[in-house]
N, C-alpha and C. Protein backbone atom coordinates (compact mmCIF):
# COMPACT_ATOMS: atom_id res chain seq x y z
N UNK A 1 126.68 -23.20 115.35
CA UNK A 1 125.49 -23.89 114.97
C UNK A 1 124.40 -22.92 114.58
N UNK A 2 123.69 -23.22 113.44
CA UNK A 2 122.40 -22.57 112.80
C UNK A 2 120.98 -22.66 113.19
N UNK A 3 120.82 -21.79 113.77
CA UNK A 3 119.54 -22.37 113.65
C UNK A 3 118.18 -22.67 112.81
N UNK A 4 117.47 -23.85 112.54
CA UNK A 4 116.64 -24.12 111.50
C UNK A 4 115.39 -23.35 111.58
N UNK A 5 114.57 -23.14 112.57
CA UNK A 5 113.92 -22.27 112.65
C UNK A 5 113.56 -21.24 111.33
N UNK A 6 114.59 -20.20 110.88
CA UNK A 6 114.37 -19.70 110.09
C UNK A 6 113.96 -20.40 108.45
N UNK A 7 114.79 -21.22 108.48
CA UNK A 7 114.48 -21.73 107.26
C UNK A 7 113.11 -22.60 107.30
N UNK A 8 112.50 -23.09 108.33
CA UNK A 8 111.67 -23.60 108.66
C UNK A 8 110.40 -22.88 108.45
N UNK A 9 110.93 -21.67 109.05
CA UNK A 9 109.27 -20.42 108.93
C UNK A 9 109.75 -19.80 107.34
N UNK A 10 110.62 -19.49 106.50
CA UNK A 10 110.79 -19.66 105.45
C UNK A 10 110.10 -20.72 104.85
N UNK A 11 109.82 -21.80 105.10
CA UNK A 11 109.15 -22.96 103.93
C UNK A 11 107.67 -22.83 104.34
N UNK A 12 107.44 -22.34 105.58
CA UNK A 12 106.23 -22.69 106.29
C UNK A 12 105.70 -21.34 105.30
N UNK A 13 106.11 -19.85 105.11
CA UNK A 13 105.85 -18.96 104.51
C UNK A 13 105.50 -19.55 103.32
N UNK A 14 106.58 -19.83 102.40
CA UNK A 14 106.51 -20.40 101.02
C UNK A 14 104.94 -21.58 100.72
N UNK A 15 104.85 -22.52 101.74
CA UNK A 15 103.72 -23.10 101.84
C UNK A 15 102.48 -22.29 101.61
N UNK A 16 102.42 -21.42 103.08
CA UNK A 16 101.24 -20.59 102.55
C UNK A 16 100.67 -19.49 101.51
N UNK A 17 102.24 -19.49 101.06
CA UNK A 17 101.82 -18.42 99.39
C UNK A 17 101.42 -19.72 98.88
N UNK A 18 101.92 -20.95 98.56
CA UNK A 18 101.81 -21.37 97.14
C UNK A 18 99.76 -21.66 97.50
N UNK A 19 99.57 -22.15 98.98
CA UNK A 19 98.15 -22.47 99.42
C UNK A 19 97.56 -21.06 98.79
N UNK A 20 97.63 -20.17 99.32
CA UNK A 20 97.04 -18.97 98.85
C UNK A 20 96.37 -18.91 97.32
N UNK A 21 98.18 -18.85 96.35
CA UNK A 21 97.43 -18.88 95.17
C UNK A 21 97.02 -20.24 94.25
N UNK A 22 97.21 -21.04 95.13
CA UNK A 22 96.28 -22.34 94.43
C UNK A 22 94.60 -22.17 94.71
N UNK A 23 94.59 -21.73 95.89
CA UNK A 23 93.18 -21.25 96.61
C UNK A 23 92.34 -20.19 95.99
N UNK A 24 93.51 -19.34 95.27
CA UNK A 24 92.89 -17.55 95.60
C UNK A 24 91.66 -17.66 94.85
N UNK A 25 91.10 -18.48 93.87
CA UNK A 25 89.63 -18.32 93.33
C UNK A 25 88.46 -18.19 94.38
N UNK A 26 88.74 -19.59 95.48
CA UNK A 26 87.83 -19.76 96.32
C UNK A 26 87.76 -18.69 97.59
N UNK A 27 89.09 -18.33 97.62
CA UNK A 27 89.44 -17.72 98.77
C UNK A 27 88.25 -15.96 98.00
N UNK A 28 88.52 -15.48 97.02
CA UNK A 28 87.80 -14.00 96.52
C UNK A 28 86.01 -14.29 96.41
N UNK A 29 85.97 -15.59 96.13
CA UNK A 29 84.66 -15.96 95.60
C UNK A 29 84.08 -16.02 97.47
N UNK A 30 84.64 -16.17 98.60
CA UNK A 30 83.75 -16.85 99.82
C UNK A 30 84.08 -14.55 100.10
N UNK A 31 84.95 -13.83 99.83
CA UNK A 31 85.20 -12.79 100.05
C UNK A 31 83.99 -11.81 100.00
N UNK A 32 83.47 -12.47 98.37
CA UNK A 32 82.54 -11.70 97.74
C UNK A 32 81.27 -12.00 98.62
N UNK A 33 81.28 -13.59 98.66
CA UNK A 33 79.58 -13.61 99.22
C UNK A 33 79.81 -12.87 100.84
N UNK A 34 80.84 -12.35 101.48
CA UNK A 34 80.25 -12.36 102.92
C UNK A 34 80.35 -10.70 102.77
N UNK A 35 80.68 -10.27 101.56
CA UNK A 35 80.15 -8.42 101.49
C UNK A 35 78.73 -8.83 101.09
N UNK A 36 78.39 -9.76 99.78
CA UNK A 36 76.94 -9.13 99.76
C UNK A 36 76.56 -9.44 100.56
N UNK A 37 76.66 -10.78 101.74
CA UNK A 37 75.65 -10.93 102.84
C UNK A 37 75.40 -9.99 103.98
N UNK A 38 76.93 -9.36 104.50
CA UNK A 38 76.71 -8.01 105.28
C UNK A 38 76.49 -7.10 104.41
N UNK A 39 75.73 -6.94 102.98
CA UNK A 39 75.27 -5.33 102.63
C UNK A 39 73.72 -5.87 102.68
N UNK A 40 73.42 -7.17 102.17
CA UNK A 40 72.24 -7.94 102.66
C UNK A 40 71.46 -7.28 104.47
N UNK A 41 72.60 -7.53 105.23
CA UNK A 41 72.33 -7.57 106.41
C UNK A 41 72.02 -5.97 107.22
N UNK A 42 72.90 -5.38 106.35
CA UNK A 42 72.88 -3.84 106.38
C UNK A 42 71.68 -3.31 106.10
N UNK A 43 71.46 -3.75 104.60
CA UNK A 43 69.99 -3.14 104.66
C UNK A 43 68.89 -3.67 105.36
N UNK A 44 68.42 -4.58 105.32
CA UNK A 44 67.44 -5.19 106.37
C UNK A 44 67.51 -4.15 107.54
N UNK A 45 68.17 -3.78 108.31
CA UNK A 45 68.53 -3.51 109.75
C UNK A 45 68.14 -2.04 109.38
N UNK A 46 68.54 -1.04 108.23
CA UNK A 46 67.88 0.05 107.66
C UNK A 46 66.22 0.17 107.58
N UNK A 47 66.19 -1.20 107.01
CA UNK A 47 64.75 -1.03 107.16
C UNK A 47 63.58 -1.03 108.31
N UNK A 48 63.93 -2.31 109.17
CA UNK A 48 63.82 -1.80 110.31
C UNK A 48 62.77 -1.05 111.10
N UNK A 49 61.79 -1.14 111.46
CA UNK A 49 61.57 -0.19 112.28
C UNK A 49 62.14 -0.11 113.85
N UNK A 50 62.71 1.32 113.74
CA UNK A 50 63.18 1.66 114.65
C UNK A 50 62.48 1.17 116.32
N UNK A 51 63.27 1.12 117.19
CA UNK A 51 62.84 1.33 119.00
C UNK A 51 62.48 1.96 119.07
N UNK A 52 61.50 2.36 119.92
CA UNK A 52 60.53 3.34 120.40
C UNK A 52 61.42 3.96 121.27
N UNK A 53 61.77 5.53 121.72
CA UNK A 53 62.50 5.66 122.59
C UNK A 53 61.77 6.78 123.30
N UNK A 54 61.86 6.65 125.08
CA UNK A 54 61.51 7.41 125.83
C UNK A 54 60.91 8.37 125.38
N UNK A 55 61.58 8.90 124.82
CA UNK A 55 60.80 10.26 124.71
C UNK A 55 59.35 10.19 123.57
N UNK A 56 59.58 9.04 122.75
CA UNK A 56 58.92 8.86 121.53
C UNK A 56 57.28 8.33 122.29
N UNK A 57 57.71 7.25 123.61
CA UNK A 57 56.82 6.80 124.67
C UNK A 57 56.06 7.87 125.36
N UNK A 58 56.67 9.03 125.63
CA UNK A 58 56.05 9.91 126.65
C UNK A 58 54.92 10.84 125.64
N UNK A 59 55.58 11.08 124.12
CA UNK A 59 54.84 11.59 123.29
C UNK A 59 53.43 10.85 123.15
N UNK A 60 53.71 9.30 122.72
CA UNK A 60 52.61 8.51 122.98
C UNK A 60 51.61 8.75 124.22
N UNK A 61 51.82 8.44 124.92
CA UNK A 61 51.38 8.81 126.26
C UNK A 61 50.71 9.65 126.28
N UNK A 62 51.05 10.84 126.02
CA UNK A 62 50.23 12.11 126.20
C UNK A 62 48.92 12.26 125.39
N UNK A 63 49.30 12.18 124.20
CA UNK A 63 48.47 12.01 123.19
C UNK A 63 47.45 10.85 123.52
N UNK A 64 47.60 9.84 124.21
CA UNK A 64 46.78 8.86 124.40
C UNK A 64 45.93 9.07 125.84
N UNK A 65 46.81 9.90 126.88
CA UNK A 65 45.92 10.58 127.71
C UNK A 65 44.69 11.56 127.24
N UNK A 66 45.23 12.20 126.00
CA UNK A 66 43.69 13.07 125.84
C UNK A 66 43.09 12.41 124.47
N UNK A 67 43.16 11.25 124.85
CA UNK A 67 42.08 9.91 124.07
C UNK A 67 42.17 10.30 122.48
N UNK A 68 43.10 11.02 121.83
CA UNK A 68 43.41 10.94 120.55
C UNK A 68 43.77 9.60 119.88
N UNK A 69 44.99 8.96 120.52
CA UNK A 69 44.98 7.36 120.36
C UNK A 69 45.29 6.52 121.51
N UNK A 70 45.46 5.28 121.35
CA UNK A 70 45.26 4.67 122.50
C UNK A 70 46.92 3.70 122.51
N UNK A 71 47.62 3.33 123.69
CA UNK A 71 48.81 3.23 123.14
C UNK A 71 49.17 1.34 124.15
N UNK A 72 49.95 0.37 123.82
CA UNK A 72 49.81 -0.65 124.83
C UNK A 72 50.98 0.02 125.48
N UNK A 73 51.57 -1.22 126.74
CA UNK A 73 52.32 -0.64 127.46
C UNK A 73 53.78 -0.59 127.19
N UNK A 74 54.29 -0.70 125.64
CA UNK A 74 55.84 -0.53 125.31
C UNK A 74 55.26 0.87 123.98
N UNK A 75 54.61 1.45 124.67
CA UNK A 75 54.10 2.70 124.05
C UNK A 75 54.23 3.03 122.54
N UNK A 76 53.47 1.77 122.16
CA UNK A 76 53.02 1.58 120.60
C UNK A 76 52.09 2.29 120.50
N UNK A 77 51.56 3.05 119.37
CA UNK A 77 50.45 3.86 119.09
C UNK A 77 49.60 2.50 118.26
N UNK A 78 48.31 2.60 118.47
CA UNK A 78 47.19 1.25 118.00
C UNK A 78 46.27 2.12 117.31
N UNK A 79 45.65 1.85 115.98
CA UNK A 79 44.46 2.24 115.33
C UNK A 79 45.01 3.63 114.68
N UNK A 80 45.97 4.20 114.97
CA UNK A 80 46.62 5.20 114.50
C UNK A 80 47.86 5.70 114.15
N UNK A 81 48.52 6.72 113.50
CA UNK A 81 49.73 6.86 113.15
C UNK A 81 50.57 7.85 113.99
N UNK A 82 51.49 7.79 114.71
CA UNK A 82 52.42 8.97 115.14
C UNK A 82 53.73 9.08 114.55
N UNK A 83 53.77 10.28 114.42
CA UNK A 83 54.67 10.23 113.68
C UNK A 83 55.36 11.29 114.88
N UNK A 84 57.27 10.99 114.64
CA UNK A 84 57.88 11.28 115.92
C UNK A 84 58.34 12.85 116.56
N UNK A 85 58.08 14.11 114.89
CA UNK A 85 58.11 15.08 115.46
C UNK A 85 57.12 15.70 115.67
N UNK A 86 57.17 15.44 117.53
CA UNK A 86 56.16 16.03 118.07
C UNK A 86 54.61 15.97 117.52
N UNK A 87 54.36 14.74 117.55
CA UNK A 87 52.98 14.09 117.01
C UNK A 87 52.37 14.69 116.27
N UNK A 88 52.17 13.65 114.65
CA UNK A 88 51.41 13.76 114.12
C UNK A 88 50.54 12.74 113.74
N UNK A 89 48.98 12.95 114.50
CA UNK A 89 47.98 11.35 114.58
C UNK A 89 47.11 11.80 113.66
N UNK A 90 46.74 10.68 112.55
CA UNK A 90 45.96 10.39 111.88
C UNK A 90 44.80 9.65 112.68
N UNK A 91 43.40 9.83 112.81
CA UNK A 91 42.48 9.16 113.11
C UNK A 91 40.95 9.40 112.55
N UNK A 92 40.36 7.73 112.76
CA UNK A 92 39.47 7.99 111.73
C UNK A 92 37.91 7.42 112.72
N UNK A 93 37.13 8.29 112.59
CA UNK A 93 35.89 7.80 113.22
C UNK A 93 34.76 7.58 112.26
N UNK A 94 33.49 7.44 112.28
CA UNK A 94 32.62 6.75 111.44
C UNK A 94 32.13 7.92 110.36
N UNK A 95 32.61 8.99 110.52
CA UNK A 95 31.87 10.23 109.93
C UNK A 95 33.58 10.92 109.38
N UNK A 96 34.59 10.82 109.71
CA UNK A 96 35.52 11.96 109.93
C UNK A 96 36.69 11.29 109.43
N UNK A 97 37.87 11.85 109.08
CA UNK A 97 39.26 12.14 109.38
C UNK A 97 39.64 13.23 110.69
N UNK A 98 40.30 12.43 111.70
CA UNK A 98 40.62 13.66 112.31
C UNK A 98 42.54 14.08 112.19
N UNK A 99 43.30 15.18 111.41
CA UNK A 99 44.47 14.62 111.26
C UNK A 99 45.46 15.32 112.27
N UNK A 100 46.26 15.78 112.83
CA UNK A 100 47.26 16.15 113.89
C UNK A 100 48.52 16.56 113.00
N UNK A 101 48.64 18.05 113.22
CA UNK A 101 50.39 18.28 112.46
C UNK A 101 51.19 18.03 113.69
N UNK A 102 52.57 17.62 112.98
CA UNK A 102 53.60 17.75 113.03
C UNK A 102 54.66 18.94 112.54
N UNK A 103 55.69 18.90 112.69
CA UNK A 103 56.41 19.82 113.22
C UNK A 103 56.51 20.29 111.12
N UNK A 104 56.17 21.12 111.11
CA UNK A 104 56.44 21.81 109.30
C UNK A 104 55.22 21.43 108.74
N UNK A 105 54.14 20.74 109.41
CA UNK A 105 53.25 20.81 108.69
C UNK A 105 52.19 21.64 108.54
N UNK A 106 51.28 21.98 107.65
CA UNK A 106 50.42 22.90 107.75
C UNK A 106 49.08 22.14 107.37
N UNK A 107 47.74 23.34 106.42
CA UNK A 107 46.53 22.58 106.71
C UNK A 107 46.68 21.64 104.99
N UNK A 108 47.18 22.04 104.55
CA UNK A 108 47.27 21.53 103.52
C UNK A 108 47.86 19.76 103.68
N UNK A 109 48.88 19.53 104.24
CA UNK A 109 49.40 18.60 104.45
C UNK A 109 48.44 17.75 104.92
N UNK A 110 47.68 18.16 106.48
CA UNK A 110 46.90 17.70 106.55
C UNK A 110 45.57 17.39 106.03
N UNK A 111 45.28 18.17 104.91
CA UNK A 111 43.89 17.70 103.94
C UNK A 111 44.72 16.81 103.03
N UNK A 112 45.95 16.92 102.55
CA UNK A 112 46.29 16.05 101.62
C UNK A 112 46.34 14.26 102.44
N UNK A 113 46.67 13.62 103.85
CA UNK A 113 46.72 12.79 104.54
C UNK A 113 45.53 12.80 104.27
N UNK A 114 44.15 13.23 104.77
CA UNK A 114 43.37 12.89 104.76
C UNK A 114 42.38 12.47 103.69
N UNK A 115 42.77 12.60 102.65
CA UNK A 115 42.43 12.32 101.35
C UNK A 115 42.71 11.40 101.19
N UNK A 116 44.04 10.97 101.58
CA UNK A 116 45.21 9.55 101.23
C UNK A 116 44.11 8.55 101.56
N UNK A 117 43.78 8.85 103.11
CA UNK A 117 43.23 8.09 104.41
C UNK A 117 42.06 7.66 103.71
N UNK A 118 41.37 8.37 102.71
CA UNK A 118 39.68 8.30 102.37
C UNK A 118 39.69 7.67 101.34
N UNK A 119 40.74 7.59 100.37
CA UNK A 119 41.07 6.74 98.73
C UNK A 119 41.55 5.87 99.57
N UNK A 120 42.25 5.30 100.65
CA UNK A 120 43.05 4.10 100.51
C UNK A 120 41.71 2.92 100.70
N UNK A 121 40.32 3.81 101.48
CA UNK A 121 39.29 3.02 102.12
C UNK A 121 38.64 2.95 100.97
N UNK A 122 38.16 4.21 100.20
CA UNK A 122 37.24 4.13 98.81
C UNK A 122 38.58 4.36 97.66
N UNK A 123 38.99 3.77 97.03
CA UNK A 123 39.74 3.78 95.87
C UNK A 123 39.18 4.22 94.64
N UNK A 124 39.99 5.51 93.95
CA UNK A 124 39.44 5.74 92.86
C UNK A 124 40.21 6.38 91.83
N UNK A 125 40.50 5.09 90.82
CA UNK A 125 41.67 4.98 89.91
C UNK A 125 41.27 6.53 89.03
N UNK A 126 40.39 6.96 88.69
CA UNK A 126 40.05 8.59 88.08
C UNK A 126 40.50 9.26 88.04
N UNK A 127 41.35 9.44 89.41
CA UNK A 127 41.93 10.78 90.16
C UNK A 127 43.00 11.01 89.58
N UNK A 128 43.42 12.15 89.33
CA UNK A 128 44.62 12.34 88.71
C UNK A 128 45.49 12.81 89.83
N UNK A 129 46.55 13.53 89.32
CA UNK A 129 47.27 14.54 90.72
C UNK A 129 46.84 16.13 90.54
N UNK A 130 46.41 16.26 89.56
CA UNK A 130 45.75 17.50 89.63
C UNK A 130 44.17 17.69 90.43
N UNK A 131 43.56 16.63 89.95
CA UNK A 131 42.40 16.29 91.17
C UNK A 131 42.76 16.50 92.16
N UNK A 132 43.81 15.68 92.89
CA UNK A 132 44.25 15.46 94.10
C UNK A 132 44.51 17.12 94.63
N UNK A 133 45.41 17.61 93.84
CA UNK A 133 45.85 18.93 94.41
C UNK A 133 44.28 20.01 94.41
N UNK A 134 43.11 19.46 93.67
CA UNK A 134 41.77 20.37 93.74
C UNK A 134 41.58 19.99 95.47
N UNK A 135 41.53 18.71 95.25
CA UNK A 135 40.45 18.20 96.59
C UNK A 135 41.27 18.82 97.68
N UNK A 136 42.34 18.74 97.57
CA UNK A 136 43.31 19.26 99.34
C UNK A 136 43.29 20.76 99.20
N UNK A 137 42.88 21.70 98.13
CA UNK A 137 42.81 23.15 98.76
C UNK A 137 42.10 22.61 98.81
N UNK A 138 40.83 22.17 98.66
CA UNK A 138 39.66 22.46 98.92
C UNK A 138 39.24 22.19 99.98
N UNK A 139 39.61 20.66 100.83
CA UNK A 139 39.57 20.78 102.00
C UNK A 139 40.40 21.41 103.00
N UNK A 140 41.54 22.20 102.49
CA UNK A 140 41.98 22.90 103.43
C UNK A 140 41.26 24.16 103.50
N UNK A 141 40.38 24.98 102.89
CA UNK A 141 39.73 26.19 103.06
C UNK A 141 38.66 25.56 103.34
N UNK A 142 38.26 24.78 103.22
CA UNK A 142 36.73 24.19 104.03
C UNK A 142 37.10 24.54 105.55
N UNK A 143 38.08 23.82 106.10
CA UNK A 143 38.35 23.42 107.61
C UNK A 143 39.85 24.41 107.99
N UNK A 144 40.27 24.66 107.11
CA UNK A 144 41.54 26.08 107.83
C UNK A 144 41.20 26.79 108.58
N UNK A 145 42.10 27.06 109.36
CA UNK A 145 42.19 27.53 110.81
C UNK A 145 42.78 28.91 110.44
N UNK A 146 41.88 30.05 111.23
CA UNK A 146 42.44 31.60 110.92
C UNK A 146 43.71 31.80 111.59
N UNK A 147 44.01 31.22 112.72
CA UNK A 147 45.33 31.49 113.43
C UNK A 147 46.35 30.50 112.75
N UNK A 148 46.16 29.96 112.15
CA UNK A 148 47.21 28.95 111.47
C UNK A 148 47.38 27.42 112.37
N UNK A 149 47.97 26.57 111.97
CA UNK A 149 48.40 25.17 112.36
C UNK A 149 49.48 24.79 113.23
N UNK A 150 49.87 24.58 114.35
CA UNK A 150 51.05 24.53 115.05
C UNK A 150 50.93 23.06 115.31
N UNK A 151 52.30 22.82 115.52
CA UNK A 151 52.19 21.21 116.47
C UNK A 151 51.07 20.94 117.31
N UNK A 152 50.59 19.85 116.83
CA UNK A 152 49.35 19.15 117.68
C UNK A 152 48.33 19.34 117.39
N UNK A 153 48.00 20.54 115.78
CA UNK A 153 46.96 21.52 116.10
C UNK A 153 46.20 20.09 115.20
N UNK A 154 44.92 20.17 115.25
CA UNK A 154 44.30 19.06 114.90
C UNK A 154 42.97 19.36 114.01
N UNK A 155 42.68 19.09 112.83
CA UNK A 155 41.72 19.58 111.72
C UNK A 155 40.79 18.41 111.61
N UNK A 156 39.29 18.53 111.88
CA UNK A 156 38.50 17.30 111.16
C UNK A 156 38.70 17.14 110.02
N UNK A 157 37.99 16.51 109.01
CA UNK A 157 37.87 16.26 107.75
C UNK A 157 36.46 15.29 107.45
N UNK A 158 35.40 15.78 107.42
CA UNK A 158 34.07 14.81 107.10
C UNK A 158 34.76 14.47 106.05
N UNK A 159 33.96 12.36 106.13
CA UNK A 159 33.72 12.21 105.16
C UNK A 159 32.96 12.45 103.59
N UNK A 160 32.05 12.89 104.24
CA UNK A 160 31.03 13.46 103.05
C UNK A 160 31.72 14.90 102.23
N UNK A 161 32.12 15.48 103.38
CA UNK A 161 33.21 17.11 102.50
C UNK A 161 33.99 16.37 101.69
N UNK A 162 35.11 15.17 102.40
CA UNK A 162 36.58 14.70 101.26
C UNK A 162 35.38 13.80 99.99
N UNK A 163 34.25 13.68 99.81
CA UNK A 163 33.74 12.78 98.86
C UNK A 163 33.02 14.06 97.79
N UNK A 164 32.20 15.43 99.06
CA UNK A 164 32.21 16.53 98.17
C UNK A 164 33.00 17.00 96.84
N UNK A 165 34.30 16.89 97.87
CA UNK A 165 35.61 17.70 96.69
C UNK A 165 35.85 16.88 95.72
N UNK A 166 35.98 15.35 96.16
CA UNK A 166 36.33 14.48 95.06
C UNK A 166 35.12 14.72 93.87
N UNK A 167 33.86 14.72 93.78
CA UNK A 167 32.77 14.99 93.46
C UNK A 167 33.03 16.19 92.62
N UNK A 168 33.10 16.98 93.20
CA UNK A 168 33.40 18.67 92.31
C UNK A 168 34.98 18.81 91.66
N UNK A 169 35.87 17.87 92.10
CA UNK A 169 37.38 18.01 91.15
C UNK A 169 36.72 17.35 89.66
N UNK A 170 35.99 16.12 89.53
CA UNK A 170 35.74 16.10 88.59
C UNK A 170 34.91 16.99 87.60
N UNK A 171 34.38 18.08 87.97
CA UNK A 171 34.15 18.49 86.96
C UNK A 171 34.71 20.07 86.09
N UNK A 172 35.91 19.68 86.99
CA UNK A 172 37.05 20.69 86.27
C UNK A 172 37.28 20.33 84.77
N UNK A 173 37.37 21.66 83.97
CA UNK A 173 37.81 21.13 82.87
C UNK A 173 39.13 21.07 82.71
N UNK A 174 39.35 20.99 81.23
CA UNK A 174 40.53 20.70 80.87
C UNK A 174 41.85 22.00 81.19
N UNK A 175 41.44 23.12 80.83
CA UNK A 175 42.08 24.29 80.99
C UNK A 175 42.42 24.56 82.63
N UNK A 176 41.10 24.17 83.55
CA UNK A 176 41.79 23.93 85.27
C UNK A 176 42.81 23.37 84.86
N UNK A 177 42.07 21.99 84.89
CA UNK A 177 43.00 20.38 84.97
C UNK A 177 44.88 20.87 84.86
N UNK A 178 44.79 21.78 83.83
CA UNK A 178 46.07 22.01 83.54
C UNK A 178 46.80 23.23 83.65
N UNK A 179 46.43 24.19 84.21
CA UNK A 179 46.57 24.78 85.63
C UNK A 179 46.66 24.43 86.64
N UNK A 180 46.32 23.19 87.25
CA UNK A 180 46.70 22.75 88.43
C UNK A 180 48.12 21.68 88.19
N UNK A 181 48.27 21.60 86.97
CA UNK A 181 49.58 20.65 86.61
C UNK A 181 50.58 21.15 87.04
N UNK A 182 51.09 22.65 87.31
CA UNK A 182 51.93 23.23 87.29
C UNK A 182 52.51 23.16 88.96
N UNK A 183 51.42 22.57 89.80
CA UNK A 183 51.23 22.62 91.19
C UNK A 183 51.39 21.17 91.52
N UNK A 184 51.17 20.63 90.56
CA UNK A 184 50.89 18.71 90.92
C UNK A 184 52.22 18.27 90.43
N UNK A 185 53.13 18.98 89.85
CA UNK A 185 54.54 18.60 89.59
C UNK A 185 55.60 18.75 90.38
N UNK A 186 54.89 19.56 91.72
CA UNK A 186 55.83 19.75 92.73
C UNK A 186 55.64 18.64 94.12
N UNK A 187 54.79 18.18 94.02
CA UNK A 187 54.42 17.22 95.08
C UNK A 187 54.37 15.53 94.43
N UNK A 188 55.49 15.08 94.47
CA UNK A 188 55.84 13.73 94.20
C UNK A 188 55.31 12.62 94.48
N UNK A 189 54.32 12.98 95.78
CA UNK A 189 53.62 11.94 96.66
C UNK A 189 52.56 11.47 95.64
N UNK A 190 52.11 12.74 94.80
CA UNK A 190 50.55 12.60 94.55
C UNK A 190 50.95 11.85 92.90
N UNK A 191 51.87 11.69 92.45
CA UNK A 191 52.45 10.98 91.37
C UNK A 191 52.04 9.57 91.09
């Protein structure tokens, strides 16, 4: 005696090919939407802002102990920016920029933030990136530090100096203007 079995899972096989390719349109088309929805889902989650982690908290902390910023208790930074290597706080009082390097930054970086910080409040479509690159030496030799900039090291920035420079970039001429092009093509930000 034979057993049917085989021929049984034989037809049951044959069934699900012929289902398959009677299907296969719907079956590639539901394939497709659940990649774009997990590359959908992927990026979102990229974007993201990250968890705060311990150590990112204790950085907070510190910095908010010597009243640079002020932080709630899942050690969010409030009214200001940290940034995670080894703090860098942007803060702004009624007269000032005060800015904080981070780890590779120098004074320049920080006059260039603080410029950002002073156009984002007074906006002024004029500026070129060669301006831009006048006003940040300029406030970096205003307020540069003879020993140089280390983590944490922290530079004012009056308002009235970042409105000075803006003030005196304009009246560079054309021959600056384009001398400083050669410098404003390396910094992408100011684009």
């Amino acid at each position: 005696m034979e057993e049917q079995k085989p021929v049984e899972t034989n037809e049951d096989e044959l069934n699900v090919q012929q289902w398959i390719q009677d299907n296969l349109r719907v079956i590639i088309s539901i394939v497709i939407v659940l990649v774009i929805a997990g590359g959908i889902y992927s990026y979102s989650k990229r974007t993201e802002v990250p968890a705060v982690s311990e150590d990112q908290k204790q950085i907070t902390e510190e910095v908010a102990d010597k009243g640079i910023i002020s932080s709630d208790e899942e050690g969010t930074a409030t009214a200001t920016t940290a940034i995670t290597e080894k703090v860098a706080v942007s803060q702004e009082t009624e007269t000032s920029f005060i800015e904080s390097a981070a780890k590779g930054e120098g004074s320049t970086h920080l006059a260039r933030r603080a410029l950002a910080n002073y156009l984002e409040k007074n906006p002024d479509t004029s500026l070129t990136p060669e301006h831009k690159i006048y006003i940040e030496d300029y406030l970096r030799k205003k307020v540069g530090k003879s020993s140089g900039v280390k983590i944490g090291t922290s530079l004012e920035f009056s308002k009235d100096m970042v409105q000075e420079a803006i003030t005196k970039s304009k009246t560079l001429n054309d021959k600056q203007l384009q001398n400083l092009h050669k410098y404003s093509v390396r910094v992408p930000s100011l684009n």
